[in-house]
C-alpha atoms as a PDB file:
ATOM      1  CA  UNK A   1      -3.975  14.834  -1.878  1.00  0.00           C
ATOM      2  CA  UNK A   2      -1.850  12.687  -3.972  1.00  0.00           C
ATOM      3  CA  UNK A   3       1.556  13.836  -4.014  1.00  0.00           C
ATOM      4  CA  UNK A   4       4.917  12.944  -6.613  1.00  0.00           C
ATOM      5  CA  UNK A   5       8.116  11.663  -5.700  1.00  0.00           C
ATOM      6  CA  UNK A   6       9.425  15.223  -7.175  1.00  0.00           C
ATOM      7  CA  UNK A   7       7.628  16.994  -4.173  1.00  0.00           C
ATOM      8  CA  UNK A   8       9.758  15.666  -1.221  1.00  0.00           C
ATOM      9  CA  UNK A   9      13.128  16.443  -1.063  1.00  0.00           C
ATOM     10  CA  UNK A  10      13.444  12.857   0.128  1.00  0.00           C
ATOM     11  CA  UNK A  11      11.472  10.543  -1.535  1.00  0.00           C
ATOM     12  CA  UNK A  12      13.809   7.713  -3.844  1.00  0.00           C
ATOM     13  CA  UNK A  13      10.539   6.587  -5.562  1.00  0.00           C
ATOM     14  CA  UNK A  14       9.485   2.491  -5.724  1.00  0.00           C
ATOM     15  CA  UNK A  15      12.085   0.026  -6.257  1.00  0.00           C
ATOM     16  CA  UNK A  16      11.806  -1.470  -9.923  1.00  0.00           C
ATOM     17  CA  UNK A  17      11.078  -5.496  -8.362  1.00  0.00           C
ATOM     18  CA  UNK A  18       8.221  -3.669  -6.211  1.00  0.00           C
ATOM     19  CA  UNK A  19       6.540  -1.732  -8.673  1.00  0.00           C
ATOM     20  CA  UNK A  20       6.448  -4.705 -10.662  1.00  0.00           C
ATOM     21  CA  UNK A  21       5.090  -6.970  -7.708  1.00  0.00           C
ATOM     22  CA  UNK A  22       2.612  -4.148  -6.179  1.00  0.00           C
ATOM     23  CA  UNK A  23       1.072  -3.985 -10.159  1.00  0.00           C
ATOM     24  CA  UNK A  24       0.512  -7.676 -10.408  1.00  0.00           C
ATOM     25  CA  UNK A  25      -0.839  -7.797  -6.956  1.00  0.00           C
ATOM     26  CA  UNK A  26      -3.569  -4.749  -8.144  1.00  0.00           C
ATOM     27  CA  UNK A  27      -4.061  -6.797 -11.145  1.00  0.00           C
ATOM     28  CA  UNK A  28      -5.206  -9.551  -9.360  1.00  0.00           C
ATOM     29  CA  UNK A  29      -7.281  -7.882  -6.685  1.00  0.00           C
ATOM     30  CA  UNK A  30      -8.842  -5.924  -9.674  1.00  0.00           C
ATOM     31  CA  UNK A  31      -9.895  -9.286 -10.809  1.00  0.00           C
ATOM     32  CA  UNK A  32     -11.183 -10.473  -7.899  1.00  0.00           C
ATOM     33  CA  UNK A  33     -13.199  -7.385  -7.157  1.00  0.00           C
ATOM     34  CA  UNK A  34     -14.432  -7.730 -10.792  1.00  0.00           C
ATOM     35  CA  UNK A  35     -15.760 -11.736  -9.483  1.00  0.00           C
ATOM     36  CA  UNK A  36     -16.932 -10.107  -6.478  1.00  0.00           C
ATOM     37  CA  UNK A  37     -19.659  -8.068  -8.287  1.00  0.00           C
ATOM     38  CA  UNK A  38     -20.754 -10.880 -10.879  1.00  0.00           C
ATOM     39  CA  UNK A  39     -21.349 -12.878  -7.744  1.00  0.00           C
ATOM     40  CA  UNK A  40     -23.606 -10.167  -6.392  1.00  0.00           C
ATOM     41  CA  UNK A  41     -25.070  -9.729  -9.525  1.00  0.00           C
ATOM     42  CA  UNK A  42     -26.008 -13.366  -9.481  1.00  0.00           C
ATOM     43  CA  UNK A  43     -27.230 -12.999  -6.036  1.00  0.00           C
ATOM     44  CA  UNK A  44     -24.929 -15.636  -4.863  1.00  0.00           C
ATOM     45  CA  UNK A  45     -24.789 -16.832  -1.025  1.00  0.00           C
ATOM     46  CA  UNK A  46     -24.162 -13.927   1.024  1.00  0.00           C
ATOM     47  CA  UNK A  47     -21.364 -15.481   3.082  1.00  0.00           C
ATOM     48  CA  UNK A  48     -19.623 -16.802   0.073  1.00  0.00           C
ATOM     49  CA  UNK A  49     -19.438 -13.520  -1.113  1.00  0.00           C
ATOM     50  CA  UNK A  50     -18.568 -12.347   2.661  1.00  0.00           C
ATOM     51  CA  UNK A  51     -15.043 -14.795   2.018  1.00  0.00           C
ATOM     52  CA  UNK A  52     -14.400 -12.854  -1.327  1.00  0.00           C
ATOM     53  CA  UNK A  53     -14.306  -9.658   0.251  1.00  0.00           C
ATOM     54  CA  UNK A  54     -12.080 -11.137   2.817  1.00  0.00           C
ATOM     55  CA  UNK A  55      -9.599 -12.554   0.664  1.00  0.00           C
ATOM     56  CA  UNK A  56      -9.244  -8.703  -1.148  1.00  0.00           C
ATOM     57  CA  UNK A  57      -8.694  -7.192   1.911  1.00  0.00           C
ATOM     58  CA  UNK A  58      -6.057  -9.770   2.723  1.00  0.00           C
ATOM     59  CA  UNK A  59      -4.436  -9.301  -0.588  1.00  0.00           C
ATOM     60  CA  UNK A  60      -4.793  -5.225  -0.459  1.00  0.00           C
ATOM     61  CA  UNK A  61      -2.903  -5.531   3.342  1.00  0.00           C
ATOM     62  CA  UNK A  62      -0.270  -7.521   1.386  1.00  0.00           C
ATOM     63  CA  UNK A  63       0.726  -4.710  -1.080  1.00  0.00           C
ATOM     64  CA  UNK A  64      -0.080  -2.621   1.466  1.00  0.00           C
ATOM     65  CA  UNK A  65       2.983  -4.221   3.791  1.00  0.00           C
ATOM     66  CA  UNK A  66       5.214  -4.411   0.619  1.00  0.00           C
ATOM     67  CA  UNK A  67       4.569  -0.467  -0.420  1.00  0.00           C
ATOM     68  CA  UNK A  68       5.185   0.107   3.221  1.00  0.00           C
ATOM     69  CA  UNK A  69       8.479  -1.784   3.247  1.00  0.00           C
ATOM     70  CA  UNK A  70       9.817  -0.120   0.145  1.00  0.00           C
ATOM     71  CA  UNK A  71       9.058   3.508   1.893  1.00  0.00           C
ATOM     72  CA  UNK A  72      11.206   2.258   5.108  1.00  0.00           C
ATOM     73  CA  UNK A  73      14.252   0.937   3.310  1.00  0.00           C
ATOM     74  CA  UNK A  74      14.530   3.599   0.485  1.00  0.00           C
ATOM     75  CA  UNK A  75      12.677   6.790   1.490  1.00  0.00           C
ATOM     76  CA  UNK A  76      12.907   6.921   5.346  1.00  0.00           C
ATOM     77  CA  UNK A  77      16.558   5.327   5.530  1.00  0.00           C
ATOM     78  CA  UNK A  78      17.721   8.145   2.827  1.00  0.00           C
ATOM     79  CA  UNK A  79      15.872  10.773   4.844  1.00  0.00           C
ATOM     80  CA  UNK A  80      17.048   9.512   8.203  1.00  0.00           C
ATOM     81  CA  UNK A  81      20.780   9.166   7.106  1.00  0.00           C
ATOM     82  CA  UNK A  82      20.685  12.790   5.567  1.00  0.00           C
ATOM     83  CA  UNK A  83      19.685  14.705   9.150  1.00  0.00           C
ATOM     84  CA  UNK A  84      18.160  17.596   9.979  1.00  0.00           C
ATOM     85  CA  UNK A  85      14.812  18.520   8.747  1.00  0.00           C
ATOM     86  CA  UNK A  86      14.036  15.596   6.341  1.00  0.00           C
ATOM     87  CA  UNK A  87      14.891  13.571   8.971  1.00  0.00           C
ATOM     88  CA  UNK A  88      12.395  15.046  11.467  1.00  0.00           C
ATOM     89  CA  UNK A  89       9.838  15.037   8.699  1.00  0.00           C
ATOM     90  CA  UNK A  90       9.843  11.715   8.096  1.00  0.00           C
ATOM     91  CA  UNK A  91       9.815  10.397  11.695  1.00  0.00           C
ATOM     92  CA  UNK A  92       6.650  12.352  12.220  1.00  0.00           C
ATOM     93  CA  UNK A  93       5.659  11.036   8.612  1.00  0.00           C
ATOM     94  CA  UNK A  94       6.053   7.393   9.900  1.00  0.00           C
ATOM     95  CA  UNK A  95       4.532   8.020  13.642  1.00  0.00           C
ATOM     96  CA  UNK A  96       1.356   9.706  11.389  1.00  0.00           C
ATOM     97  CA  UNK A  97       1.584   6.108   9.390  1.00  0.00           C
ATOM     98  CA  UNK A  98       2.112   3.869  12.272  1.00  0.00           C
ATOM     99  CA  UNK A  99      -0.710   5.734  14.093  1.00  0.00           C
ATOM    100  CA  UNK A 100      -3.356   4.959  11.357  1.00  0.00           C
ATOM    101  CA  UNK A 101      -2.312   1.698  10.548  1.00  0.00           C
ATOM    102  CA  UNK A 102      -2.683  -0.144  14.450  1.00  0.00           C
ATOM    103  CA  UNK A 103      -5.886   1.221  14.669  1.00  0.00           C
END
């Protein structure tokens, strides 16, 4: 369930710079998902394809890291500076993320 920044009492939304980089990123990884199925469609080498999918989960795990540190700096530090219940909501927020993440 996708939720707004307007729903948590804590949330300070993406920075400006990392909207703008994230977007670019999904812009590019769009395209190279795009190549990725004319290549099938073309039947092309398996493991050639194999590397494309690589390389867009490399670049998806780089947004991924940049969305991540934008939540850390603005979100958690705000909610972590403010105390009391925001701040235990968004340890247990960033155990939940840590938790998924490493595995």
């Amino acid at each position: 369930m996708a939720r707004t920044k307007n729903e948590i009492p804590y949330a300070m939304g993406i920075a400006d710079k990392t909207k703008h980089d994230i977007l670019k990123r999904l812009a590019r990884i769009r395209g190279q998902v795009e190549g990725i199925q004319r290549m099938v469609e073309d039947e092309r080498y398996c493991p050639d394809i194999l590397q494309q999918f690589a390389a867009v989960h490399s670049a998806l795990r780089g947004a991924e890291k940049e969305l991540l540190a934008n939540h850390l700096e603005r979100c958690a530090a705000h909610a972590i500076a403010e105390g009391g219940e925001a701040s235990a909501d968004v340890r247990q927020e960033l155990l939940d993320l840590l938790y998924r993440y490493v595995r």
